[in-house]
PDB file of N, CA and C in Angstrom:
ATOM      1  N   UNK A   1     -23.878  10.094  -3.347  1.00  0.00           N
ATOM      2  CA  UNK A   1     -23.934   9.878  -4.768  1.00  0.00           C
ATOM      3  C   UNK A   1     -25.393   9.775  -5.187  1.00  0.00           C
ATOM      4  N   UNK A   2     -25.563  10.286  -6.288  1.00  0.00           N
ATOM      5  CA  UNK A   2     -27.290  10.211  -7.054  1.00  0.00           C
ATOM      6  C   UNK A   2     -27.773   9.185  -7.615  1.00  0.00           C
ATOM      7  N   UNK A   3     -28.299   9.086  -7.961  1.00  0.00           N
ATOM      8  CA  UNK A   3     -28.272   7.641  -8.609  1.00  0.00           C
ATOM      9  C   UNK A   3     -28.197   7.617 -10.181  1.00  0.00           C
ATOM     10  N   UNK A   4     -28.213   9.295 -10.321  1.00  0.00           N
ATOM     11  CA  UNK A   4     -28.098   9.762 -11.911  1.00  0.00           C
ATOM     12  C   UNK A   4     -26.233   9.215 -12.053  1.00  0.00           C
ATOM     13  N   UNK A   5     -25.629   9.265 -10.960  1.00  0.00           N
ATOM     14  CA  UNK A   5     -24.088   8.919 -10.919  1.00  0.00           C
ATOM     15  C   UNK A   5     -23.514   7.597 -10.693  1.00  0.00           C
ATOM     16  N   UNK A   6     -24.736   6.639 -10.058  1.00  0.00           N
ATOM     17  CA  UNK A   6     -24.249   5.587  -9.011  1.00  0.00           C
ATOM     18  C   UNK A   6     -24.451   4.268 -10.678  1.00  0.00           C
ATOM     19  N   UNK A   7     -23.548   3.471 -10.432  1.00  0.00           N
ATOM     20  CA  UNK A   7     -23.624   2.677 -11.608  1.00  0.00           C
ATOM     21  C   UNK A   7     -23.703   1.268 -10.767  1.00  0.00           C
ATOM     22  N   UNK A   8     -24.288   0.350 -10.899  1.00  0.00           N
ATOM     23  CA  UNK A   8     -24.478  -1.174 -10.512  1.00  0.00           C
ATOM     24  C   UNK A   8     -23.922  -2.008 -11.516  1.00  0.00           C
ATOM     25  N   UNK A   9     -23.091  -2.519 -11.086  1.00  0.00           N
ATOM     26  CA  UNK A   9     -22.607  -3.333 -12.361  1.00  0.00           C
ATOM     27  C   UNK A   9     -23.517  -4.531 -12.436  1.00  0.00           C
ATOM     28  N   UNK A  10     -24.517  -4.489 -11.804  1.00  0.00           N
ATOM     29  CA  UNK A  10     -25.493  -6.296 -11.870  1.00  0.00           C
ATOM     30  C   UNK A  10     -26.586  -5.596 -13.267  1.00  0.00           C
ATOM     31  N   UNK A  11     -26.169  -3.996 -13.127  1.00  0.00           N
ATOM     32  CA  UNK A  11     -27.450  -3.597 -14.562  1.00  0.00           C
ATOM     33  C   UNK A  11     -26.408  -3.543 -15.367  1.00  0.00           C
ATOM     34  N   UNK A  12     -25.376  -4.006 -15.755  1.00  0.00           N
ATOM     35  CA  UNK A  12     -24.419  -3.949 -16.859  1.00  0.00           C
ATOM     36  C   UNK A  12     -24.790  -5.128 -17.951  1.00  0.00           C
ATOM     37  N   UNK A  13     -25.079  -6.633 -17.397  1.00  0.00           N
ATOM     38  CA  UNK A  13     -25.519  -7.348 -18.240  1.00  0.00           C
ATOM     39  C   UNK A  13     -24.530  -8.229 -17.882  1.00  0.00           C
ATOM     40  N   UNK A  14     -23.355  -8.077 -17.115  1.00  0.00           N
ATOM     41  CA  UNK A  14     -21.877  -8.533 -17.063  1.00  0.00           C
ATOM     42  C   UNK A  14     -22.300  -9.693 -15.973  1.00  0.00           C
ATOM     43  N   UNK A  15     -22.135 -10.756 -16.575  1.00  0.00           N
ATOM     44  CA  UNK A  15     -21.316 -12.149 -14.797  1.00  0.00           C
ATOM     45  C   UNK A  15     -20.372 -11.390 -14.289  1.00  0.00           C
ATOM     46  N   UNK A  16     -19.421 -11.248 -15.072  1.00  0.00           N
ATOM     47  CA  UNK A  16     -18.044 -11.098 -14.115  1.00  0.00           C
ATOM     48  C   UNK A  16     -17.781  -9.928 -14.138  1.00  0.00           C
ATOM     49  N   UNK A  17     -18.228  -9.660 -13.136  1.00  0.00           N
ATOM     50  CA  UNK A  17     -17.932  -8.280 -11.775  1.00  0.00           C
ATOM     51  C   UNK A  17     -16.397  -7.589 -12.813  1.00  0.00           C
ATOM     52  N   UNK A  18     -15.437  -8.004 -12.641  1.00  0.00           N
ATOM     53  CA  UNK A  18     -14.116  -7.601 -13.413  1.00  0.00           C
ATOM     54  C   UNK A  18     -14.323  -7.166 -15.010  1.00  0.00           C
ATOM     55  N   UNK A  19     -14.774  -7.998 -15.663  1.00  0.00           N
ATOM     56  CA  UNK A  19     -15.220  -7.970 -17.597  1.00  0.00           C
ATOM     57  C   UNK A  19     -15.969  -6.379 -17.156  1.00  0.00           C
ATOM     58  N   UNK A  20     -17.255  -6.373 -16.361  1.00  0.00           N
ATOM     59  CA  UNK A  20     -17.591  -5.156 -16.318  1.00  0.00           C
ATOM     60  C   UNK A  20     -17.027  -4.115 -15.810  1.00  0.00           C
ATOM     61  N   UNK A  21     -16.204  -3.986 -15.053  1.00  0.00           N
ATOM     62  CA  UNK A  21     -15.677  -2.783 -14.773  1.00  0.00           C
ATOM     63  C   UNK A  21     -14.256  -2.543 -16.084  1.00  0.00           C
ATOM     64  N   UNK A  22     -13.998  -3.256 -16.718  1.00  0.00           N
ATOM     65  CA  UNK A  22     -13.020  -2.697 -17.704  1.00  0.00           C
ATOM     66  C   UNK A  22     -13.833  -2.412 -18.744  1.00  0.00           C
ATOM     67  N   UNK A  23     -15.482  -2.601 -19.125  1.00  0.00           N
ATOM     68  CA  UNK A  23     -16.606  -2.031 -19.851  1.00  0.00           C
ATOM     69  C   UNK A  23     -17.148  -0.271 -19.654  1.00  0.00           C
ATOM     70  N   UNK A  24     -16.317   0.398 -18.600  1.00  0.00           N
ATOM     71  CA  UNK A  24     -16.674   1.252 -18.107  1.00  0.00           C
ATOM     72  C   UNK A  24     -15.663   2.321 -18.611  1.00  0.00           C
ATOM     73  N   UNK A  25     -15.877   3.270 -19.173  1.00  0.00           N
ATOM     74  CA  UNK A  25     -15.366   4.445 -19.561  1.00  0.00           C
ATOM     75  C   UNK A  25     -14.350   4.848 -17.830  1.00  0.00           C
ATOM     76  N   UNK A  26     -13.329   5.744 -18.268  1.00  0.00           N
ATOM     77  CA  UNK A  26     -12.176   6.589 -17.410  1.00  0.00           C
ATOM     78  C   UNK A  26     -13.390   7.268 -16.523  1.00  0.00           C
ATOM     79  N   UNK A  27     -14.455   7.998 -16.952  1.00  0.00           N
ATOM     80  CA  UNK A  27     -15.180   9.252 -17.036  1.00  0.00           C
ATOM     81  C   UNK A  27     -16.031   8.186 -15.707  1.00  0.00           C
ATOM     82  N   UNK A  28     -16.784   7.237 -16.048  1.00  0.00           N
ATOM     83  CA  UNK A  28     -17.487   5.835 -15.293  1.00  0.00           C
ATOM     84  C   UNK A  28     -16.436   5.477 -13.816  1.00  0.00           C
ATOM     85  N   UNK A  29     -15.560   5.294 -14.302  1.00  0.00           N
ATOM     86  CA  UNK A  29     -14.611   4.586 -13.148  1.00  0.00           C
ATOM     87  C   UNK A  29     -14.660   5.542 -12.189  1.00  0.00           C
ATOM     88  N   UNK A  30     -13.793   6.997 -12.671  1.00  0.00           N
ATOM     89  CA  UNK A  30     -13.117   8.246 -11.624  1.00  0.00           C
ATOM     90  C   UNK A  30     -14.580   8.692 -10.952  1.00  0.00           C
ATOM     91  N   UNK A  31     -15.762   8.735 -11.161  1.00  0.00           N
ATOM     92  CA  UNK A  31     -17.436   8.538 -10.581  1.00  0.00           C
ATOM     93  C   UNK A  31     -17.685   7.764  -9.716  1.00  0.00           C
ATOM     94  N   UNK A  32     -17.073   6.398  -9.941  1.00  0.00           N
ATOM     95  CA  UNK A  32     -17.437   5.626  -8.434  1.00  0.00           C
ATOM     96  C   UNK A  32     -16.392   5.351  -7.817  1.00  0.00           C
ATOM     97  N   UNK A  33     -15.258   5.723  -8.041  1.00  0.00           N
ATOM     98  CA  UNK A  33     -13.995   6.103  -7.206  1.00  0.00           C
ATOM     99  C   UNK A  33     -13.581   7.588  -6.374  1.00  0.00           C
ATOM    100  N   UNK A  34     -14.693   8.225  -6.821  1.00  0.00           N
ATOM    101  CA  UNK A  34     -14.985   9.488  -6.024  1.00  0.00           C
ATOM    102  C   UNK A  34     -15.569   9.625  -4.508  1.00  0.00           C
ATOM    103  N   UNK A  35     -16.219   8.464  -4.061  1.00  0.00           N
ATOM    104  CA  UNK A  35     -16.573   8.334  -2.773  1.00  0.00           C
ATOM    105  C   UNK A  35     -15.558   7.738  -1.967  1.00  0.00           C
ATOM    106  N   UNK A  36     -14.276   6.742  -2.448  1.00  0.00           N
ATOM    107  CA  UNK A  36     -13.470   6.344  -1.429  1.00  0.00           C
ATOM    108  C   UNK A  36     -12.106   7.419  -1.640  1.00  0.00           C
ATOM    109  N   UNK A  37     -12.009   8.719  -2.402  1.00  0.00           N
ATOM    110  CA  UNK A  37     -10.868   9.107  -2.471  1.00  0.00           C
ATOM    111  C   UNK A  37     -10.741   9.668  -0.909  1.00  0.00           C
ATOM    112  N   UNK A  38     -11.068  10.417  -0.173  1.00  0.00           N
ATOM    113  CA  UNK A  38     -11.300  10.865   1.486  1.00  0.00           C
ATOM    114  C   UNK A  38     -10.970   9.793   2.517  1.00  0.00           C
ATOM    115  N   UNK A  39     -10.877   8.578   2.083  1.00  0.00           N
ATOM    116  CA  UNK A  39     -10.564   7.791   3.257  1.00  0.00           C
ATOM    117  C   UNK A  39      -9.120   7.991   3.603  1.00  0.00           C
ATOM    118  N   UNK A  40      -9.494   7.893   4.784  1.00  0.00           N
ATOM    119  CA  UNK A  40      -7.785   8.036   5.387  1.00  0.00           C
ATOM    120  C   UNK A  40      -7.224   6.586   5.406  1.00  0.00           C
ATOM    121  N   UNK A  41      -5.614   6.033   5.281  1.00  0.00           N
ATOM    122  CA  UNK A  41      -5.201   4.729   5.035  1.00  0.00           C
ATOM    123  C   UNK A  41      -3.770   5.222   5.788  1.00  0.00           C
ATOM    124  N   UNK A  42      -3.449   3.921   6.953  1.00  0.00           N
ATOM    125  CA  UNK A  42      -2.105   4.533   7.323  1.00  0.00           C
ATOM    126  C   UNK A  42      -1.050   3.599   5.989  1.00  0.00           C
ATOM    127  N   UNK A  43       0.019   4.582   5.999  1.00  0.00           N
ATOM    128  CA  UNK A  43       1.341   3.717   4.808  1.00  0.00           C
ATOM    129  C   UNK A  43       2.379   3.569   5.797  1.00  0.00           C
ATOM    130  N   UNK A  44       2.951   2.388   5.885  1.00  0.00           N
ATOM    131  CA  UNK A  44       3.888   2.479   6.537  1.00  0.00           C
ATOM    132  C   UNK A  44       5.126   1.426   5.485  1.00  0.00           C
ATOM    133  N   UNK A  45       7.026   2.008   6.017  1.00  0.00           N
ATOM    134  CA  UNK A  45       7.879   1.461   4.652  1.00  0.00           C
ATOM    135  C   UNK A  45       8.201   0.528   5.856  1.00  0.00           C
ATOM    136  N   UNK A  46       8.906  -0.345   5.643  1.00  0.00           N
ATOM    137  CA  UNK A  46       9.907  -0.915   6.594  1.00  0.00           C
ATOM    138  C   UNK A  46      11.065  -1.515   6.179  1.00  0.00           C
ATOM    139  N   UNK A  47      11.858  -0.856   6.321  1.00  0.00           N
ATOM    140  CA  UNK A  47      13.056  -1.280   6.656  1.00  0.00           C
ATOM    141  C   UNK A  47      13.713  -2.981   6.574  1.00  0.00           C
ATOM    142  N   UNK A  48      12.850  -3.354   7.743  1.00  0.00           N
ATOM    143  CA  UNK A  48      13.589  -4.570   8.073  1.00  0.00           C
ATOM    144  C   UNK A  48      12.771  -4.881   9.575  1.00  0.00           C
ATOM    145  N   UNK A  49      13.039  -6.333   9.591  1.00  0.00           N
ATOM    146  CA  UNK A  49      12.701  -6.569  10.616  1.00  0.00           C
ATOM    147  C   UNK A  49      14.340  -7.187  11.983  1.00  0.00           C
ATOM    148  N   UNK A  50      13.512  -7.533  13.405  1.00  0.00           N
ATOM    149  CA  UNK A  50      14.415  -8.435  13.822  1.00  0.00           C
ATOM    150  C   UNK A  50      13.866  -8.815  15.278  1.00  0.00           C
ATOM    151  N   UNK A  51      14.286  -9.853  15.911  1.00  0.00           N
ATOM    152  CA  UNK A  51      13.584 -10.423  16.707  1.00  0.00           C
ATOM    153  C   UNK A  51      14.627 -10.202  18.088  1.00  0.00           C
ATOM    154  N   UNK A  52      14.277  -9.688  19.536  1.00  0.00           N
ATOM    155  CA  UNK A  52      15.240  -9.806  20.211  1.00  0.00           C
ATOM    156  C   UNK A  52      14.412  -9.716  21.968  1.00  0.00           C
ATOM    157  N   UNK A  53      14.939 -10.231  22.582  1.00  0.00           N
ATOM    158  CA  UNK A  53      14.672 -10.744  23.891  1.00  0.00           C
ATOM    159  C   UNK A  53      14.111  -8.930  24.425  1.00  0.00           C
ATOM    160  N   UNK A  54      13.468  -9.104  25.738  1.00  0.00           N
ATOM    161  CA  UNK A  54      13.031  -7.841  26.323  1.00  0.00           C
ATOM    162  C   UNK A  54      14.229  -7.458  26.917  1.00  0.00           C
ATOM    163  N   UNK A  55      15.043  -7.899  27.487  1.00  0.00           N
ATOM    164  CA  UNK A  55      16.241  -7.905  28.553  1.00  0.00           C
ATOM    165  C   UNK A  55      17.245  -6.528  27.522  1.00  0.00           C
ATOM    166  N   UNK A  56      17.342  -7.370  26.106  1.00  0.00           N
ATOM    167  CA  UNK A  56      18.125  -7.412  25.347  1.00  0.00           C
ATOM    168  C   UNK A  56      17.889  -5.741  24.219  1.00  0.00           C
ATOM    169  N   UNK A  57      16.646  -5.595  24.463  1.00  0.00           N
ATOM    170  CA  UNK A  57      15.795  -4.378  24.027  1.00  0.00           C
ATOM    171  C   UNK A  57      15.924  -3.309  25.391  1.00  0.00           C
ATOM    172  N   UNK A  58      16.184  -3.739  26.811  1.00  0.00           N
ATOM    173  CA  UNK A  58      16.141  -2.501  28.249  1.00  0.00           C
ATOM    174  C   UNK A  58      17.627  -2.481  27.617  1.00  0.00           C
ATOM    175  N   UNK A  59      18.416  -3.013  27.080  1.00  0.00           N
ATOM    176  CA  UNK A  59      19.901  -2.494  27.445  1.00  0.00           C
ATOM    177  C   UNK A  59      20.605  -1.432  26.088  1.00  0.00           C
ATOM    178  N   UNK A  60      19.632  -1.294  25.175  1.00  0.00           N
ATOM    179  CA  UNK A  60      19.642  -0.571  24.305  1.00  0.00           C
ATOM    180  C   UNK A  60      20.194   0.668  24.360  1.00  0.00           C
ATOM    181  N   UNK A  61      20.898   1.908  24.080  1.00  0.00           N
ATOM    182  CA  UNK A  61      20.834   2.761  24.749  1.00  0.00           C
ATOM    183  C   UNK A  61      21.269   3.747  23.694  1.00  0.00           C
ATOM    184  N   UNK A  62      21.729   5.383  23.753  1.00  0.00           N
ATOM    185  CA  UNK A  62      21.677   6.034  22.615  1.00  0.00           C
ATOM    186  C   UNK A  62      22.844   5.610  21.854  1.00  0.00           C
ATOM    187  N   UNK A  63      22.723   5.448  20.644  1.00  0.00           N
ATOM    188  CA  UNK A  63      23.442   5.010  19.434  1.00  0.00           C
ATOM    189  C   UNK A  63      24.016   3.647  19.399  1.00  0.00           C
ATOM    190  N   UNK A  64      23.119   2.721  19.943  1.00  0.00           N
ATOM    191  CA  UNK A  64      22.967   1.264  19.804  1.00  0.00           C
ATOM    192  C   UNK A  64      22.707   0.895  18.052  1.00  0.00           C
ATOM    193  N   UNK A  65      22.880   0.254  17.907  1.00  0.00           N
ATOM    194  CA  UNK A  65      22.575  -0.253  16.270  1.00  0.00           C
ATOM    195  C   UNK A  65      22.040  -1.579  16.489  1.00  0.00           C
ATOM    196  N   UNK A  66      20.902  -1.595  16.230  1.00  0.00           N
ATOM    197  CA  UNK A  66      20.002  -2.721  15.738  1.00  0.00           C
ATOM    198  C   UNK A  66      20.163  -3.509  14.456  1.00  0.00           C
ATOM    199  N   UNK A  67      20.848  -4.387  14.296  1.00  0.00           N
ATOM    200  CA  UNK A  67      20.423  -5.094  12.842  1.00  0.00           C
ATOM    201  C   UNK A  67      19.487  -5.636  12.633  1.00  0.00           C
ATOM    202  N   UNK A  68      19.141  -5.638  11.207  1.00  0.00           N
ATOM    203  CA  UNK A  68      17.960  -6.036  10.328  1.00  0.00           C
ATOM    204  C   UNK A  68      18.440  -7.276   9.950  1.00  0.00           C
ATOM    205  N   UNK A  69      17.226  -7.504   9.240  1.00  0.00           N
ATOM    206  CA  UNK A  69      17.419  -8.803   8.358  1.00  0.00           C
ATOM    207  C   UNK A  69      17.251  -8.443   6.375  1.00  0.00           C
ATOM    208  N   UNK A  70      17.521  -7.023   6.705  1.00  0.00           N
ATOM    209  CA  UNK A  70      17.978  -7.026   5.182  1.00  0.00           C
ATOM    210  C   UNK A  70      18.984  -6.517   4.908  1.00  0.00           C
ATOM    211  N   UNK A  71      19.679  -6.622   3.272  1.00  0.00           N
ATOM    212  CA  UNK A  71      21.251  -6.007   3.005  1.00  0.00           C
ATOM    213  C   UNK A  71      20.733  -4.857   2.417  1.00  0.00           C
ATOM    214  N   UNK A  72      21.823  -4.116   2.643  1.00  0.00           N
ATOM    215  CA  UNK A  72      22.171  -2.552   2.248  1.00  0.00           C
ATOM    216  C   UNK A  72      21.675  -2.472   0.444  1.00  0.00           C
ATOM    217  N   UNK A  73      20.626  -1.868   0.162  1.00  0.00           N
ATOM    218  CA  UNK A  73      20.487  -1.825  -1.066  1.00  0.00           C
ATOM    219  C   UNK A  73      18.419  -2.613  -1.744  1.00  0.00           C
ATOM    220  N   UNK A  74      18.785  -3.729  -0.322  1.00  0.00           N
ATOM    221  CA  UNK A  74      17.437  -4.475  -0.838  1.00  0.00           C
ATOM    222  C   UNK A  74      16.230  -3.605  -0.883  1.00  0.00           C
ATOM    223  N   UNK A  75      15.040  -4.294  -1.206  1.00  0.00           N
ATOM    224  CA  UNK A  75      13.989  -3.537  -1.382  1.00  0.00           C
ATOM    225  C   UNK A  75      13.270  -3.574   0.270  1.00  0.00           C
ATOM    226  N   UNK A  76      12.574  -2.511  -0.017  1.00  0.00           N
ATOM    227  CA  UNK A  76      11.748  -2.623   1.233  1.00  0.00           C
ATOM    228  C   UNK A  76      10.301  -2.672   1.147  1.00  0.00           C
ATOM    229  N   UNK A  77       9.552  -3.113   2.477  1.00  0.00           N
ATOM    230  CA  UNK A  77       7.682  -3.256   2.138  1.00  0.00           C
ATOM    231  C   UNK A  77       7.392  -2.311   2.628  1.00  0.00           C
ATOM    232  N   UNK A  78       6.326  -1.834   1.440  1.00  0.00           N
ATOM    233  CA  UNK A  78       5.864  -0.591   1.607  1.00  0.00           C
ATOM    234  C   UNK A  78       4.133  -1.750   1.847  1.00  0.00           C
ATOM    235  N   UNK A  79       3.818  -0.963   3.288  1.00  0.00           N
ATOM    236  CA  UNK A  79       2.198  -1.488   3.488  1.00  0.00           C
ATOM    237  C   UNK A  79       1.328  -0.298   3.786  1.00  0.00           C
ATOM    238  N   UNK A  80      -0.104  -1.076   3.492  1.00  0.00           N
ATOM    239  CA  UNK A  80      -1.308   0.353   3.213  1.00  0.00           C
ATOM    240  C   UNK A  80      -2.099  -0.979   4.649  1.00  0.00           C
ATOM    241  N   UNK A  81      -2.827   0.320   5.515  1.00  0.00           N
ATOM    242  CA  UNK A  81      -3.396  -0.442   6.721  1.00  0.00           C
ATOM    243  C   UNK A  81      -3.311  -2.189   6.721  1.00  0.00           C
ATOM    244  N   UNK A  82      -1.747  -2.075   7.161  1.00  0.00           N
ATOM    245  CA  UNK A  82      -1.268  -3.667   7.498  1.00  0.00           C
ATOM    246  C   UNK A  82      -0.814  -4.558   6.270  1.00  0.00           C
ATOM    247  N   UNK A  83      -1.337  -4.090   5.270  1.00  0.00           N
ATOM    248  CA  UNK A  83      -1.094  -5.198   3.878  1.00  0.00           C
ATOM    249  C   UNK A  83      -0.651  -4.854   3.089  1.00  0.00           C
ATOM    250  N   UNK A  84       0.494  -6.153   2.790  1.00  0.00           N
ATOM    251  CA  UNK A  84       1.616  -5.172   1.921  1.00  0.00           C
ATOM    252  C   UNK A  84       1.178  -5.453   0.632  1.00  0.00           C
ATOM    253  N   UNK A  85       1.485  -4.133  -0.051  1.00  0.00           N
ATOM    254  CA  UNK A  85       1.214  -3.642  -1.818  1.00  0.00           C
ATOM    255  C   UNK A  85       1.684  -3.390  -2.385  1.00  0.00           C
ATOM    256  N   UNK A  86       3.442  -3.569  -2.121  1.00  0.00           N
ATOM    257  CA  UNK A  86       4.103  -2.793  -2.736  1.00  0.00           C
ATOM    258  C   UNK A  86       5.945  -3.082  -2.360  1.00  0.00           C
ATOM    259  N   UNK A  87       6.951  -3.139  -3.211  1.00  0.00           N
ATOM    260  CA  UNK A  87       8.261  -2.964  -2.517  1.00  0.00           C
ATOM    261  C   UNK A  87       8.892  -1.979  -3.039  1.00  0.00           C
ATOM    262  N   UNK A  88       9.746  -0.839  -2.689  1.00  0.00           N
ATOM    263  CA  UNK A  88      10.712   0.010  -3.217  1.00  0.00           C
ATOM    264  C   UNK A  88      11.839   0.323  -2.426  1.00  0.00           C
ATOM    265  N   UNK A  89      12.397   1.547  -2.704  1.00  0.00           N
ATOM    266  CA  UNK A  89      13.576   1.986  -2.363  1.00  0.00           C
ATOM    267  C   UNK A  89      13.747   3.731  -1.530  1.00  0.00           C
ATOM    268  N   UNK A  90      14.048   3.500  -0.533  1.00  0.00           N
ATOM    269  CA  UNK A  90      14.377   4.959  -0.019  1.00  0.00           C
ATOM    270  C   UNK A  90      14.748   6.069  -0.938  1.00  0.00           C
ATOM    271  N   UNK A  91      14.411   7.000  -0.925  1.00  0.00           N
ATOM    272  CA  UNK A  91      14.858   8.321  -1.521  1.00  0.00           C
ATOM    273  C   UNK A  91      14.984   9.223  -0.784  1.00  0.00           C
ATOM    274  N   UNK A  92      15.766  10.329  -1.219  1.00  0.00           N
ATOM    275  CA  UNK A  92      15.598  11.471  -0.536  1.00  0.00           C
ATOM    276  C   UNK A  92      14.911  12.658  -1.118  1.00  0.00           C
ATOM    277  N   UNK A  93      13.904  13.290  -0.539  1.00  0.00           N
ATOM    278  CA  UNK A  93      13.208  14.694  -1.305  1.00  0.00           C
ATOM    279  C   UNK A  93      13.586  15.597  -0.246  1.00  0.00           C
ATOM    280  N   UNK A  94      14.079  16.638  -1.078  1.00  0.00           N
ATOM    281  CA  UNK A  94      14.822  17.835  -0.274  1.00  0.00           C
ATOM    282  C   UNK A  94      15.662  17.305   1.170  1.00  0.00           C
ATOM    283  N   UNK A  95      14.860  17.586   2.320  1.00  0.00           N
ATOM    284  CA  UNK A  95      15.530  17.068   3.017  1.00  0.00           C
ATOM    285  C   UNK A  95      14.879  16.171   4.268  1.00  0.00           C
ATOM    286  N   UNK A  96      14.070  15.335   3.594  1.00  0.00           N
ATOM    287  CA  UNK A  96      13.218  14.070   4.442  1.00  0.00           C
ATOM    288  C   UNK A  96      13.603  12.730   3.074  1.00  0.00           C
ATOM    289  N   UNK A  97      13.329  11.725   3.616  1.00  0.00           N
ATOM    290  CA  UNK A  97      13.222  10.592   3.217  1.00  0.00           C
ATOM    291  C   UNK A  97      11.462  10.444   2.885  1.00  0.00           C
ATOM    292  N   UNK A  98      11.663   9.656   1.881  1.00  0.00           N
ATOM    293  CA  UNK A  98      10.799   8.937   1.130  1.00  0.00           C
ATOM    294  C   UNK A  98      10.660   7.906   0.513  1.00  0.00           C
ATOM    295  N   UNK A  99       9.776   7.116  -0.168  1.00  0.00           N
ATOM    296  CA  UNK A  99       9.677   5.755  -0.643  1.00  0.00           C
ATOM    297  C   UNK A  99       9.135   5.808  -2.104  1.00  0.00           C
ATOM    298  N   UNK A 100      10.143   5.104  -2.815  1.00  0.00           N
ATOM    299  CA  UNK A 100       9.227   5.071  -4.499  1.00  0.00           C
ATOM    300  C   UNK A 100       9.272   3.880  -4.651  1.00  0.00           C
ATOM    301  N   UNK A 101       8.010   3.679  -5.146  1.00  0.00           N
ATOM    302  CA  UNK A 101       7.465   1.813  -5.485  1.00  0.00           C
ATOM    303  C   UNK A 101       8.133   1.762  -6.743  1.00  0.00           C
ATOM    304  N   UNK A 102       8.682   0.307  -6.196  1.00  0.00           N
ATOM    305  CA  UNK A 102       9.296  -0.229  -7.286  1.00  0.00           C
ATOM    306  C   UNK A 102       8.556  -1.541  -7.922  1.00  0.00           C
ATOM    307  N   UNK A 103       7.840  -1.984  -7.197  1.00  0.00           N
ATOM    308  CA  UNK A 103       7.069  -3.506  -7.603  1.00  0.00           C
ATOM    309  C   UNK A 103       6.040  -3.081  -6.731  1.00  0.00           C
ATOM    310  N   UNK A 104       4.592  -3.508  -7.927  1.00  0.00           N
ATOM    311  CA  UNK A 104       3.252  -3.915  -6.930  1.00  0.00           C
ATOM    312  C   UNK A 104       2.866  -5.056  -6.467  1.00  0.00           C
ATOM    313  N   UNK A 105       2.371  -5.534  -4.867  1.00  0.00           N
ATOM    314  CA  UNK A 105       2.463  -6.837  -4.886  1.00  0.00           C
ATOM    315  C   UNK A 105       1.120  -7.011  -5.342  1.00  0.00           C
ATOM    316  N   UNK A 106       0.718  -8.107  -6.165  1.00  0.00           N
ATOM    317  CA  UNK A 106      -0.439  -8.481  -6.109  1.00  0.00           C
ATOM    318  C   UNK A 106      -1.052  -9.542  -5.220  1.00  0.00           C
ATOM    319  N   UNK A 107      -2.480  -9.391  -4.474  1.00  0.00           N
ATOM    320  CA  UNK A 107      -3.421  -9.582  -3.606  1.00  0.00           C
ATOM    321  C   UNK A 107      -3.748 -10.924  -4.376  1.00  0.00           C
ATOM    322  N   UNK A 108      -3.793 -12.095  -3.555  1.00  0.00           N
ATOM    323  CA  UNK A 108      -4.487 -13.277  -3.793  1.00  0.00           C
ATOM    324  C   UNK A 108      -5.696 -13.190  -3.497  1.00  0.00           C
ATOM    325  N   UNK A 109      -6.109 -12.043  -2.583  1.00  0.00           N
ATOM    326  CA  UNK A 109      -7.559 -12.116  -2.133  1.00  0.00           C
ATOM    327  C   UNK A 109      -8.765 -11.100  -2.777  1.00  0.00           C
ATOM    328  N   UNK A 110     -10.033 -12.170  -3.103  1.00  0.00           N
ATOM    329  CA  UNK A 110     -10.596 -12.088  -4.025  1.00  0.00           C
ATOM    330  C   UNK A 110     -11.308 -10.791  -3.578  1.00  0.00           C
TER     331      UNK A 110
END
């Protein structure tokens, strides 16, 4: 980035880091959000969880059924490298499965 592009929000005039970035034009934002669009992020949905002995996991075998700890219908966590952001619902596109967010979680961390 140039520095004809690079914006500092400490030359904005702004304390709060946040007040200034909603001071910033669409045109401002999509400019310094242009250097992290390339990062790679794994997504992973889940289902459900469940807890079960090793013994109890060797005796598993084809078309064993594992239960979860969620009901038929609930939402599921959708996470971006480990942290969840999100809950929705399975879909189907053509003929794979997919996930559409239904709730964003919001981050306590600052």
């Amino acid at each position: 980035m140039t520095d004809e592009t690079h914006l500092d929000l400490d030359d904005l005039g702004a304390t709060d880091k946040a007040a200034a970035f909603e001071e910033l034009t669409p045109s401002q934002i999509n400019k310094e959000l242009e250097a992290i669009y390339d990062i790679p992020v794994q997504i992973s949905a889940v289902l459900g969880k469940t807890a079960m002995e090793v013994n109890q996991l060797l005796k598993l075998g084809r078309g064993a059924v594992v239960e979860l700890d969620r009901r038929v219908g609930e939402a599921i966590d959708i996470y971006v490298n480990n942290r969840l952001v999100a809950r929705g619902e399975v879909v189907v596109v053509e003929d794979r499965l997919g996930v559409t967010m239904t709730e964003i979680i919001k981050s306590d961390r600052n």
